[in-house]
Protein backbone atom coordinates (compact mmCIF):
# COMPACT_ATOMS: atom_id res chain seq x y z
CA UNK A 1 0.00 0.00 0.00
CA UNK A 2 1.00 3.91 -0.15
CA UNK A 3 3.43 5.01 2.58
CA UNK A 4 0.40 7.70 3.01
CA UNK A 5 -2.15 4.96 3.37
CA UNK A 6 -0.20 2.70 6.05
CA UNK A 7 0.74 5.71 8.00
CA UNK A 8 -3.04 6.59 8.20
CA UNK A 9 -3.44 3.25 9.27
CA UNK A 10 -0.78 3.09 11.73
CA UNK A 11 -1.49 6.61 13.57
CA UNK A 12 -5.49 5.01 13.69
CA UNK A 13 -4.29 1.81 15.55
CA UNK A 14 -1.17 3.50 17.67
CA UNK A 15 -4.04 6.73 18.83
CA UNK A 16 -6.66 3.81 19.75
CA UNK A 17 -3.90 1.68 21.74
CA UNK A 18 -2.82 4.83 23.59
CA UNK A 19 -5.54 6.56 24.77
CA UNK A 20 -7.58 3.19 25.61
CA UNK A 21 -5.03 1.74 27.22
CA UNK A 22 -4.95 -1.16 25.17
CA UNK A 23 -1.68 -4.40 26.83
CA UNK A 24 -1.80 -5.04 23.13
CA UNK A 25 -3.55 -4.31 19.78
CA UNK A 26 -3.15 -6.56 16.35
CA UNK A 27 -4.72 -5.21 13.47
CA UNK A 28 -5.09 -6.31 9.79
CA UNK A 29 -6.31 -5.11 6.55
CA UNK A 30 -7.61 -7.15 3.55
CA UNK A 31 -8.88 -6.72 0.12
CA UNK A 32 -9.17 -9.16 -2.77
CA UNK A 33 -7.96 -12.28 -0.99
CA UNK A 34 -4.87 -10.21 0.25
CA UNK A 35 -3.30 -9.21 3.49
CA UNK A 36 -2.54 -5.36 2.29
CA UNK A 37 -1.05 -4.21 5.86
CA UNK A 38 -0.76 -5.14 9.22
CA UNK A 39 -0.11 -3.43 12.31
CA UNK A 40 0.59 -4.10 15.80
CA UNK A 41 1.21 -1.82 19.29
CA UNK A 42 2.07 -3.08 22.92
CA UNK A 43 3.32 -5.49 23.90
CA UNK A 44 3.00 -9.47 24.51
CA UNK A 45 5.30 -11.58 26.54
CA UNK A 46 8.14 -8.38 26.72
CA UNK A 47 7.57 -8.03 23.01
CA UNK A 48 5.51 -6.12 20.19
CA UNK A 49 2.09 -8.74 19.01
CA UNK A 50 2.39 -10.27 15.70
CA UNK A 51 -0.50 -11.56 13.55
CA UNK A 52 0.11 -14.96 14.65
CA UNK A 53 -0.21 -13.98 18.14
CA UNK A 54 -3.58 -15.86 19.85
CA UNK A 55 -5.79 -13.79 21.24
CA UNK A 56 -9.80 -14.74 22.48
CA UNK A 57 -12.03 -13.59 19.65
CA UNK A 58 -15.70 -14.05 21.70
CA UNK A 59 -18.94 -14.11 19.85
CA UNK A 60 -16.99 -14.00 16.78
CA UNK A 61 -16.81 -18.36 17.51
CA UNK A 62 -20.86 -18.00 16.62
CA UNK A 63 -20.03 -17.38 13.14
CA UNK A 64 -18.20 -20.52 13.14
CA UNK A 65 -21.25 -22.74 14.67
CA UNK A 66 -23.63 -20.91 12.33
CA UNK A 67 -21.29 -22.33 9.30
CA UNK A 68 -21.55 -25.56 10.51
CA UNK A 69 -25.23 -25.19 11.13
CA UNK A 70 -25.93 -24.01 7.42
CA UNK A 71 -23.69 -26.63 5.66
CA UNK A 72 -26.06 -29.44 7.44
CA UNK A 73 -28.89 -27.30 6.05
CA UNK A 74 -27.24 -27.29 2.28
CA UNK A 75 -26.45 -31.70 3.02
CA UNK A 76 -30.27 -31.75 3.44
CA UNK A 77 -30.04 -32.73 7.48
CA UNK A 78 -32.08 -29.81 8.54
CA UNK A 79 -33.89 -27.32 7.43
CA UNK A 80 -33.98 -23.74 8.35
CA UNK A 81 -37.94 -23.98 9.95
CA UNK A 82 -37.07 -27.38 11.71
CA UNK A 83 -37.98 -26.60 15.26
CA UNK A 84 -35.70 -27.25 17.48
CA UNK A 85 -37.31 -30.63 19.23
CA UNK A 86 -36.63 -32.20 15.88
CA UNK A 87 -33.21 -32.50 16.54
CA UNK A 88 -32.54 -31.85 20.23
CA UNK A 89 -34.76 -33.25 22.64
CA UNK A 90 -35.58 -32.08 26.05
CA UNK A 91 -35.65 -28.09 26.07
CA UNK A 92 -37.92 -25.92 27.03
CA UNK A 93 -37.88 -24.19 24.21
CA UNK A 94 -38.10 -26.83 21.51
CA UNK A 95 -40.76 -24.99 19.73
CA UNK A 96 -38.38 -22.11 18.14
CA UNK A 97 -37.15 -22.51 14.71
CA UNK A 98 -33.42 -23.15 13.51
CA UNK A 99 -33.41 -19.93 12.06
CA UNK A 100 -34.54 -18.16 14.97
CA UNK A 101 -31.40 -19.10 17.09
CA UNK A 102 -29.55 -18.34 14.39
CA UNK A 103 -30.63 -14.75 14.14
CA UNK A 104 -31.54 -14.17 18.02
CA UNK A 105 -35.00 -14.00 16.95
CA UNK A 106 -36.35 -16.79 19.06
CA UNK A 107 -36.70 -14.71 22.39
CA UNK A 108 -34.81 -16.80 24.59
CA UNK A 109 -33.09 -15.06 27.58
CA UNK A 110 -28.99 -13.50 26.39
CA UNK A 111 -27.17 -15.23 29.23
CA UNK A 112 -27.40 -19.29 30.55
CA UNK A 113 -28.41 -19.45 34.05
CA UNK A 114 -26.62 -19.76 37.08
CA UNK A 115 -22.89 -18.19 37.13
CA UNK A 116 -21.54 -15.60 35.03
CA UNK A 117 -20.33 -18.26 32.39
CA UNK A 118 -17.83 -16.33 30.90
CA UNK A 119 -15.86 -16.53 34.08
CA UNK A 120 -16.90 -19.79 35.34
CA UNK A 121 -16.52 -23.23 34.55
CA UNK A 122 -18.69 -24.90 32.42
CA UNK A 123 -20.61 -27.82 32.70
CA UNK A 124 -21.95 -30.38 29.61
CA UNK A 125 -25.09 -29.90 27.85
CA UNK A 126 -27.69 -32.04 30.39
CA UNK A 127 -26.12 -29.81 33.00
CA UNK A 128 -27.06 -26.96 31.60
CA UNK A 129 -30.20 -28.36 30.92
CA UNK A 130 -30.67 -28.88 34.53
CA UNK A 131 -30.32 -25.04 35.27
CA UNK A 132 -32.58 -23.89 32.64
CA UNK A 133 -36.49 -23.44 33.41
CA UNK A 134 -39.57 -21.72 31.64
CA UNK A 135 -38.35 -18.02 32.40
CA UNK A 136 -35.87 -18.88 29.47
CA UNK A 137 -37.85 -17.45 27.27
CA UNK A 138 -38.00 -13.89 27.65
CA UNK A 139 -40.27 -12.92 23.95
CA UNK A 140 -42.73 -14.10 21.98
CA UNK A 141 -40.86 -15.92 19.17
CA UNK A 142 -40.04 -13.54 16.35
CA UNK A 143 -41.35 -10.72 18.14
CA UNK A 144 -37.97 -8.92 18.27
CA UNK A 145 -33.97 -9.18 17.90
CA UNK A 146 -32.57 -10.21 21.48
CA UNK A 147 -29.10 -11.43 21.73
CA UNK A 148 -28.64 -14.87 23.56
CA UNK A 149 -25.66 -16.74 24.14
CA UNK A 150 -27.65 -19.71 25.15
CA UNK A 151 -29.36 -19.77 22.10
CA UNK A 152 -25.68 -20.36 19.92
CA UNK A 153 -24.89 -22.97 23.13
CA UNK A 154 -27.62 -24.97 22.20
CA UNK A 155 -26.84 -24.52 18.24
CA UNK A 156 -23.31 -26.16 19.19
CA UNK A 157 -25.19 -29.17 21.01
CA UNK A 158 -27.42 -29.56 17.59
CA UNK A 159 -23.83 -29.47 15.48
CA UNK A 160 -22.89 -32.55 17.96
CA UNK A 161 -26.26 -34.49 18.16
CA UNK A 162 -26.60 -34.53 14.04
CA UNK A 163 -22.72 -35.29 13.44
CA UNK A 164 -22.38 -37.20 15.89
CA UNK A 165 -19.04 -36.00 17.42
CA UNK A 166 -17.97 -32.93 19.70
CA UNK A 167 -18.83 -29.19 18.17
CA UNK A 168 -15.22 -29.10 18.10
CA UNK A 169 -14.26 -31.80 16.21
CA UNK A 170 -16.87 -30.73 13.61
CA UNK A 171 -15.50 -27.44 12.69
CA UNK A 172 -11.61 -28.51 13.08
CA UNK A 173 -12.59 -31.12 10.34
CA UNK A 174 -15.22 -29.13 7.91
CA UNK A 175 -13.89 -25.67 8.43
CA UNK A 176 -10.46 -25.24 9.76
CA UNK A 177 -8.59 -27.72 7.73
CA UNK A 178 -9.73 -26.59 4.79
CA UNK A 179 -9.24 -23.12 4.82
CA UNK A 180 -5.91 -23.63 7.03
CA UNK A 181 -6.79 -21.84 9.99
CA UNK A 182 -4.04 -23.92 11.93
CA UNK A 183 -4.26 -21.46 14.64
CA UNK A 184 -7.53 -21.32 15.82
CA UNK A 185 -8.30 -23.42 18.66
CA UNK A 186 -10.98 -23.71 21.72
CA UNK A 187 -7.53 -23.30 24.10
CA UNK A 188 -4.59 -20.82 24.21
CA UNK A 189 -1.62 -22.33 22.38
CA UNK A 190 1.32 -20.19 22.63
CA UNK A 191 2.56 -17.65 21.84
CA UNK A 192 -0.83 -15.79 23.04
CA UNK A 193 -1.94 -13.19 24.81
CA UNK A 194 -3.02 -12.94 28.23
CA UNK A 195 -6.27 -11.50 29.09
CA UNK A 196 -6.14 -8.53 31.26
CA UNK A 197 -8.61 -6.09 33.06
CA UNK A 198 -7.45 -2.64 32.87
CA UNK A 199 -8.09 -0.39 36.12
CA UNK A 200 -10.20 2.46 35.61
CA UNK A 201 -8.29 5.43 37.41
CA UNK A 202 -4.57 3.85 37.16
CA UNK A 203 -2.26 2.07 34.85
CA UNK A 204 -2.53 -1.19 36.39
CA UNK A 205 -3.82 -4.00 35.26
CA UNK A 206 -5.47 -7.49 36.72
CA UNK A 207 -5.19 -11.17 34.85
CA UNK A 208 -8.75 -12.12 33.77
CA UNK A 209 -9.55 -16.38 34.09
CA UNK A 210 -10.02 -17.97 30.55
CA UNK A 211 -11.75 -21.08 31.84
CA UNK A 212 -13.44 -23.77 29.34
CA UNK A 213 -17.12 -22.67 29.04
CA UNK A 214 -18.10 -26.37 28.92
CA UNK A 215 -21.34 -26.62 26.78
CA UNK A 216 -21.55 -22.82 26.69
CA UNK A 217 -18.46 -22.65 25.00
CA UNK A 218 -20.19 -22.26 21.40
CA UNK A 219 -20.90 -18.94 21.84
CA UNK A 220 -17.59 -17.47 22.63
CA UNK A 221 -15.03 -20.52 23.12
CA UNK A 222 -11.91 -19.67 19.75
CA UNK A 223 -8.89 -18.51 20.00
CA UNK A 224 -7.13 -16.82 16.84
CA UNK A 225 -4.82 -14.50 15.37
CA UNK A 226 -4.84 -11.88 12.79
CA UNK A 227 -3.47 -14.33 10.28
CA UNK A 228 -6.53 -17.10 10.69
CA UNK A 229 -9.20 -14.39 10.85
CA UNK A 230 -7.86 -12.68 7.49
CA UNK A 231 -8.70 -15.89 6.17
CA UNK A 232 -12.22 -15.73 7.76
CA UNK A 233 -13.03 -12.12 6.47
CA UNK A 234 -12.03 -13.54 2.80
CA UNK A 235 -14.99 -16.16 3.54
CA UNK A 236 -17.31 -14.02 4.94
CA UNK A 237 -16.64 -12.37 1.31
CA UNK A 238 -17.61 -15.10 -0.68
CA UNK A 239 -13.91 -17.10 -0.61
CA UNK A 240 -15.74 -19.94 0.91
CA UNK A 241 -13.39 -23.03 -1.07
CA UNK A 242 -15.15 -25.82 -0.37
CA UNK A 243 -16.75 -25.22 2.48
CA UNK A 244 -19.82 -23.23 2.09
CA UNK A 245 -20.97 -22.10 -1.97
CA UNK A 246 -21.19 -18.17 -1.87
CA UNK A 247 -24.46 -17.84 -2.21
CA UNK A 248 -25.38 -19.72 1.30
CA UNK A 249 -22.37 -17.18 2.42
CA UNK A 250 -24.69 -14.12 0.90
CA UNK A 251 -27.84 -15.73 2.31
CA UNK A 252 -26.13 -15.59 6.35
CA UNK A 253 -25.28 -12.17 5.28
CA UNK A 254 -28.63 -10.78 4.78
CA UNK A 255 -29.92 -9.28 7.65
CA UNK A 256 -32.90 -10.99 9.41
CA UNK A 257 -33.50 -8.75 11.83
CA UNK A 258 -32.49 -5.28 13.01
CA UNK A 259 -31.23 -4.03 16.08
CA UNK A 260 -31.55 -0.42 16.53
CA UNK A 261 -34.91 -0.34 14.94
CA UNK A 262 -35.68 2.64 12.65
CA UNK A 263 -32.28 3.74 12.43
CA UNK A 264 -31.46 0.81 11.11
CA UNK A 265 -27.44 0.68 11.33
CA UNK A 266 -26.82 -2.53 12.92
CA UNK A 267 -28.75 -5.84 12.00
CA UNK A 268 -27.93 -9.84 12.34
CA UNK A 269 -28.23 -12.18 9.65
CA UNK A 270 -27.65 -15.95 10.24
CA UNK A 271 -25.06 -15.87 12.17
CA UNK A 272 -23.11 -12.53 11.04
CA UNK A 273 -23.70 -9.17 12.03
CA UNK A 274 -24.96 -6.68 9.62
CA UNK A 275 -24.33 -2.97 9.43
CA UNK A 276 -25.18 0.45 7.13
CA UNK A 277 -22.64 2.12 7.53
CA UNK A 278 -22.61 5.96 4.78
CA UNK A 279 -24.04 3.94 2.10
CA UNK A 280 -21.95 0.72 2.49
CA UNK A 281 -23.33 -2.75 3.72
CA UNK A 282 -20.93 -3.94 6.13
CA UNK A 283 -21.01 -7.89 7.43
CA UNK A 284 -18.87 -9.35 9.58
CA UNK A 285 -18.83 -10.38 14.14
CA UNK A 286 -17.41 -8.78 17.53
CA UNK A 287 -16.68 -10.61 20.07
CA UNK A 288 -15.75 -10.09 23.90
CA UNK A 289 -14.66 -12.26 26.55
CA UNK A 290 -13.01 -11.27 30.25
CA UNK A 291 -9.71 -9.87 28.81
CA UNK A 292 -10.06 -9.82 25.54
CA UNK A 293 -12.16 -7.51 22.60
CA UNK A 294 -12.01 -8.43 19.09
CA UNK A 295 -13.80 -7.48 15.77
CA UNK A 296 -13.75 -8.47 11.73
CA UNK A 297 -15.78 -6.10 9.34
CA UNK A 298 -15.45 -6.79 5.69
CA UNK A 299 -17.46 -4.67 2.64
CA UNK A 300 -18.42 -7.48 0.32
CA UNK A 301 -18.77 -4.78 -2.84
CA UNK A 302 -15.26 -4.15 -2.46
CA UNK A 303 -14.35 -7.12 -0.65
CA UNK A 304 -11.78 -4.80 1.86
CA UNK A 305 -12.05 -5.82 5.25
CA UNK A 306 -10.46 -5.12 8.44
CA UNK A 307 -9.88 -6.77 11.85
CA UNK A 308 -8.84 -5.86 15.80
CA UNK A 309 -7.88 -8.06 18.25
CA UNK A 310 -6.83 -6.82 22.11
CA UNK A 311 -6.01 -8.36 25.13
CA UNK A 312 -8.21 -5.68 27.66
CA UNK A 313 -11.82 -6.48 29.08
CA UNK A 314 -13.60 -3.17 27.98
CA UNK A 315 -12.67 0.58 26.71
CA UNK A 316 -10.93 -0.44 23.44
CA UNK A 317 -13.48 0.71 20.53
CA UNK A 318 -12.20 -2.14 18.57
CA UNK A 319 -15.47 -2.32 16.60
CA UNK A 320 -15.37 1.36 15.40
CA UNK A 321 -11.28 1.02 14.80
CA UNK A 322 -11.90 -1.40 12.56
CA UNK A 323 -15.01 0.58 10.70
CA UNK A 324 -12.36 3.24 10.57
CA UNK A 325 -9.74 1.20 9.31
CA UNK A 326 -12.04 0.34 6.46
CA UNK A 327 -13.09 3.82 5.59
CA UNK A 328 -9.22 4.90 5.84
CA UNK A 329 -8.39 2.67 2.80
CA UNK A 330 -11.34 3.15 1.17
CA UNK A 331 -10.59 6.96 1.05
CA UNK A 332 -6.84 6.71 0.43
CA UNK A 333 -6.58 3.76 -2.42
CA UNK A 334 -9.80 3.02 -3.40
CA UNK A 335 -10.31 -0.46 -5.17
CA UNK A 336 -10.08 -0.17 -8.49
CA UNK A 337 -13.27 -2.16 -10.92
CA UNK A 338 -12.68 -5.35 -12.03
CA UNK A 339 -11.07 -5.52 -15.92
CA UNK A 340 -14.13 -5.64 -17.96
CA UNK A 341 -13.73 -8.99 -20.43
CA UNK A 342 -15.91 -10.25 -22.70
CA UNK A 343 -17.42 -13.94 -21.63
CA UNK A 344 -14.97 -16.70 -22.69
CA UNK A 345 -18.20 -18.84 -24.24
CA UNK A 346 -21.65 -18.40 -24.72
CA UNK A 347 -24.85 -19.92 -25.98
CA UNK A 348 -26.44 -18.57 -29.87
CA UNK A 349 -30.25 -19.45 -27.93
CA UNK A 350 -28.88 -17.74 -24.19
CA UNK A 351 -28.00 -14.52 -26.47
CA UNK A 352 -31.18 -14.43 -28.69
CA UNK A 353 -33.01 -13.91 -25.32
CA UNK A 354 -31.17 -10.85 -24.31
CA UNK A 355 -32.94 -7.35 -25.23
CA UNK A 356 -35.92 -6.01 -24.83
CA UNK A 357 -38.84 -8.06 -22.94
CA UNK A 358 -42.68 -6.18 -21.33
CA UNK A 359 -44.52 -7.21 -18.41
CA UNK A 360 -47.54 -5.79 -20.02
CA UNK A 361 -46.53 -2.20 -21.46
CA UNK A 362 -43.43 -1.69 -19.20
CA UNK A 363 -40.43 -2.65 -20.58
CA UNK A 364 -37.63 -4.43 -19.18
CA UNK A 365 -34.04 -5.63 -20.20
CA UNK A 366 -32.93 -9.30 -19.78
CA UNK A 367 -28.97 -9.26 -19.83
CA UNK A 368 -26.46 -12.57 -20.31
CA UNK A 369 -23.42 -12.82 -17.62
CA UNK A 370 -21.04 -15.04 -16.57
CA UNK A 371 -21.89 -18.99 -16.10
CA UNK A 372 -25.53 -18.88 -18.35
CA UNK A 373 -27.00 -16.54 -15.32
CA UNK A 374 -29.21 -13.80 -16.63
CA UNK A 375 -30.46 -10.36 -15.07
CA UNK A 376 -33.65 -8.60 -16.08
CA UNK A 377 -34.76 -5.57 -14.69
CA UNK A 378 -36.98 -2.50 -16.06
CA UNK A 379 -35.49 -0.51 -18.64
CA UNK A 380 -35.75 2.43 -16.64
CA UNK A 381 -33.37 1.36 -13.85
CA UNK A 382 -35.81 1.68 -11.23
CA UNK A 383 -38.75 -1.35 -10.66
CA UNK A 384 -37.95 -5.05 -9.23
CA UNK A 385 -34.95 -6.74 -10.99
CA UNK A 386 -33.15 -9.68 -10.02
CA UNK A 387 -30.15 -11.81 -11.39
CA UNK A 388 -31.10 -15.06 -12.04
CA UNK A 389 -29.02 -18.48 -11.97
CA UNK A 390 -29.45 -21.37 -14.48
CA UNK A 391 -31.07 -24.59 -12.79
CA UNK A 392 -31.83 -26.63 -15.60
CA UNK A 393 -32.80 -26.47 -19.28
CA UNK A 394 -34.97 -23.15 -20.15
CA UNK A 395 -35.66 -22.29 -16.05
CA UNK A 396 -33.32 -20.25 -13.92
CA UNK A 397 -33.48 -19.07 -10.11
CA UNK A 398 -33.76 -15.50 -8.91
CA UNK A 399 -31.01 -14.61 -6.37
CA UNK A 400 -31.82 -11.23 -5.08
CA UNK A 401 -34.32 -7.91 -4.71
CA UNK A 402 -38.14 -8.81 -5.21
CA UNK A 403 -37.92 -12.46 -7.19
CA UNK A 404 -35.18 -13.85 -4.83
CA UNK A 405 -35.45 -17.70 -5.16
CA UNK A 406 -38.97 -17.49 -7.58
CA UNK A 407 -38.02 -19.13 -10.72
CA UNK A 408 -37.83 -18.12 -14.24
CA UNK A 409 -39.06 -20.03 -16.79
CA UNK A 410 -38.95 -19.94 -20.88
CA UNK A 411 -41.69 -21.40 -23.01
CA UNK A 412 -41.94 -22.09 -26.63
CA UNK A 413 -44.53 -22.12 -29.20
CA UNK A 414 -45.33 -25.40 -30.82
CA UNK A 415 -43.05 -24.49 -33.78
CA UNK A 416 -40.02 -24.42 -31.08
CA UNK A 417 -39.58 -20.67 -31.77
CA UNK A 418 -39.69 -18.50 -28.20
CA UNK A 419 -42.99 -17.43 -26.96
CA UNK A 420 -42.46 -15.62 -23.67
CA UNK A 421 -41.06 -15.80 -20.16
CA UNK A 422 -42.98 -16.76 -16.96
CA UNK A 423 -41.57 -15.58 -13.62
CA UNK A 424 -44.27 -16.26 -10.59
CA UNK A 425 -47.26 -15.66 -13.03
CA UNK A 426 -45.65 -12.75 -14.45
CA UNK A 427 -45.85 -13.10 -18.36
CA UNK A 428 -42.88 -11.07 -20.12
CA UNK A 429 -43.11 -11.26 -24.04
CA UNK A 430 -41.45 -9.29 -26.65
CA UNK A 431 -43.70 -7.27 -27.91
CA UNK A 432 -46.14 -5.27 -25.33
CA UNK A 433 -48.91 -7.87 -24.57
CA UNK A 434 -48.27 -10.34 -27.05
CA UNK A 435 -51.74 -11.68 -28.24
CA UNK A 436 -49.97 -14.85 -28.98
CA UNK A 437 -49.08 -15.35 -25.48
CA UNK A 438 -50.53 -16.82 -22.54
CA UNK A 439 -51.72 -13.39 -21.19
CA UNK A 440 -53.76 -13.03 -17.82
CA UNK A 441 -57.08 -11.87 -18.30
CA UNK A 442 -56.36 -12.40 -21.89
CA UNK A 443 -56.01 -9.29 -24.80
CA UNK A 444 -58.87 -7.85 -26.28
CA UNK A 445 -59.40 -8.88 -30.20
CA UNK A 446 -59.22 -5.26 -31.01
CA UNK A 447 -55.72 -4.90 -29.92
CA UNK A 448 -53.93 -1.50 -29.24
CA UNK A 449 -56.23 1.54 -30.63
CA UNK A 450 -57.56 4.78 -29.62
CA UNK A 451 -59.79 5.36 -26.77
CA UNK A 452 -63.22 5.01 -27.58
């Protein structure tokens, strides 16, 4: 990057460490499936951090358990509306959905009872079980967003039940080791970082326990550095390899709920949190745990990300340092657009259907891309569009805006020649109300004329 850009970068992270008193801060910046700059202040073990220092990452573990959680939903093991009781017996609260404790939308209460559990020692699942009682549920189901740790506990028991081994074993096995994340683990492997608790009127500090959370450890268990989690903002991106396809990476991105209501900044998906942030759509997770903050932010448009881990309990704004970081790079080296190039093959019948197609008298524009999908919106720019993607001969399925997953179909007249397009009873045909197509309502004999 430009010495002008890293310096930005650098005064951002050293101004942040400084005046919140941060042991240690690791930072990293990514675009395009690229580390573009690291940075690191205080210091670990007598020495400055690196970015394959360990630090606790927090809630940012739930992103992990909602992975696993959505590649049993793409194997066909579950399904999104499954309630609960279908797969784990014995809560409860076995009436909410899958996707509900995926998104916090279920209503269940944000901590487990009993201890603090972030400082405590956890038990297994039938001992939390034991603790937990009717008053779990603290909102009608899908009445509202509320945050509960106990809900991603229990999504780490249903990872175990259907795979039949520890949540742990699941995601070193389908995530991990495929992506390389060689450094992410459910315990401190050195070198790490200790966790510390920063006193509020004096430079002092206090060790913070970092005990195994037992069956409450899926919501806030990992350990990582800067290296693994550059890895994970490239996936959160899209760069899934053969873990997750993209587009069940896009679905967990779009938000299911919203926190702040109207204003509408911060939101949760299926498993990743969602901001609006000046006109970008931000995705990515924070996480806390005693001694340790962390955050990973990513823009999926331009696929630049950043990411903050530090060894204090509270007062480092590692969330907004990272937004910062973002908008810093963003302003300083923008990313350039892709190199436009034409498509290396394409179908004679897939480019007779591009141009000009009418839902009635409006008229809309069905464009060819990449891999036979198709996009068709109005002509005018603004109306419902969607891009499409092929799923067998003559149908396709819409992937976003107003037709997300309705299909597309093409139909033929007896003579095999094109006759129009259905998409969910919508009739688009090349010519404005085609008499020679199936029509709605059907078209009056007289065709177009002048008012009577």
């Amino acid at each position: 990057m430009l010495q002008t850009t890293e310096f930005a970068l650098l005064r951002r992270v050293a101004a942040e460490q400084a005046e919140n008193r941060a042991p240690s801060l690791v930072t990293a910046v990514v675009r395009g499936g690229e580390v573009l700059w690291s940075g690191a202040r205080g210091e670990v073990d007598g020495a400055t951090p690196t970015t394959d220092t360990q630090y606790r990452i927090g809630s940012i573990t739930k992103t992990f358990i909602a992975v696993l959680v959505m590649r049993l939903r793409d194997e066909g093991r579950l399904d999104l509306n499954d309630a609960l009781d279908k797969h784990v017996a014995g809560t409860p609260f076995g009436h909410l959905t899958i996707a509900q404790l995926l998104s916090h939308t279920g209503g269940l209460m944000s901590e487990s009872p009993g201890p603090w559990w972030e400082r405590s020692l956890g038990g297994d699942w039938p001992t939390l079980l034991d603790r937990v009682d009717e008053d779990v549920l603290k909102h009608r189901a899908g009445e509202r967003f509320h945050y509960s740790n106990i809900g991603y506990g229990t999504l780490g028991q249903l990872v175990a039940e259907l795979r039949g081994m520890s949540w742990v074993d699941a995601l070193n096995t389908e995530i991990l080791a495929p992506l390389e994340m060689s450094r992410t683990t459910p315990m401190p492997e050195a070198p790490h970082a200790l966790g510390w608790a920063v006193h509020p009127y004096a430079d002092v500090l206090l060790p913070e326990p970092t005990p195994d959370a037992g069956a409450m450890a899926p919501a806030g268990q990992l350990w990582s550095t800067a290296t693994d989690l550059s890895r994970w903002l490239r996936f959160i991106v899209g760069d899934s390899g053969t873990v997750l396809h993209p587009d069940t990476v896009e679905e967990m991105r779009a938000p299911a709920a919203v926190e702040d209501g109207a204003a509408w900044t911060t939101g949760y998906g299926l498993g990743f949190q969602t901001w609006r942030d000046n006109g970008r759509r931000l995705a990515g997770h924070g996480g806390s745990m005693p001694g340790f903050l962390a955050s990973v932010v990513v823009d999926p448009a331009t696929t630049t990300g950043a990411l903050a881990l530090t060894n204090a309990t509270s007062g480092v704004g590692v969330s907004a340092l990272t937004t910062d970081m973002l908008k810093l790079v963003d302003d300083y080296e923008p990313a350039l657009p892709a190199e436009w190039r034409p498509l290396p093959e394409v179908s004679q019948d897939l480019l007779a259907l591009t141009g000009q197609w009418y839902w009635g008298p409006m008229a809309f524009v069905l464009r060819l891309m990449a891999g036979g999908w198709v996009d068709l919106r109005p002509a005018s720019g603004s109306g419902r569009g969607s891009r499409f993607r092929p799923t067998g001969q003559g149908t396709w399925i819409g992937l976003d805006g107003y037709y997300a997953g309705e299909t597309l179909r093409l139909h033929h007249h007896e003579d095999g020649t094109v006759s129009h397009l259905d998409l969910a009873t919508f009739i688009f045909t090349r010519t404005p109300y085609d008499p020679k197509a199936p029509i709605p309502g059907g078209v009056d004999a007289r065709g177009w004329h002048p008012g009577d």
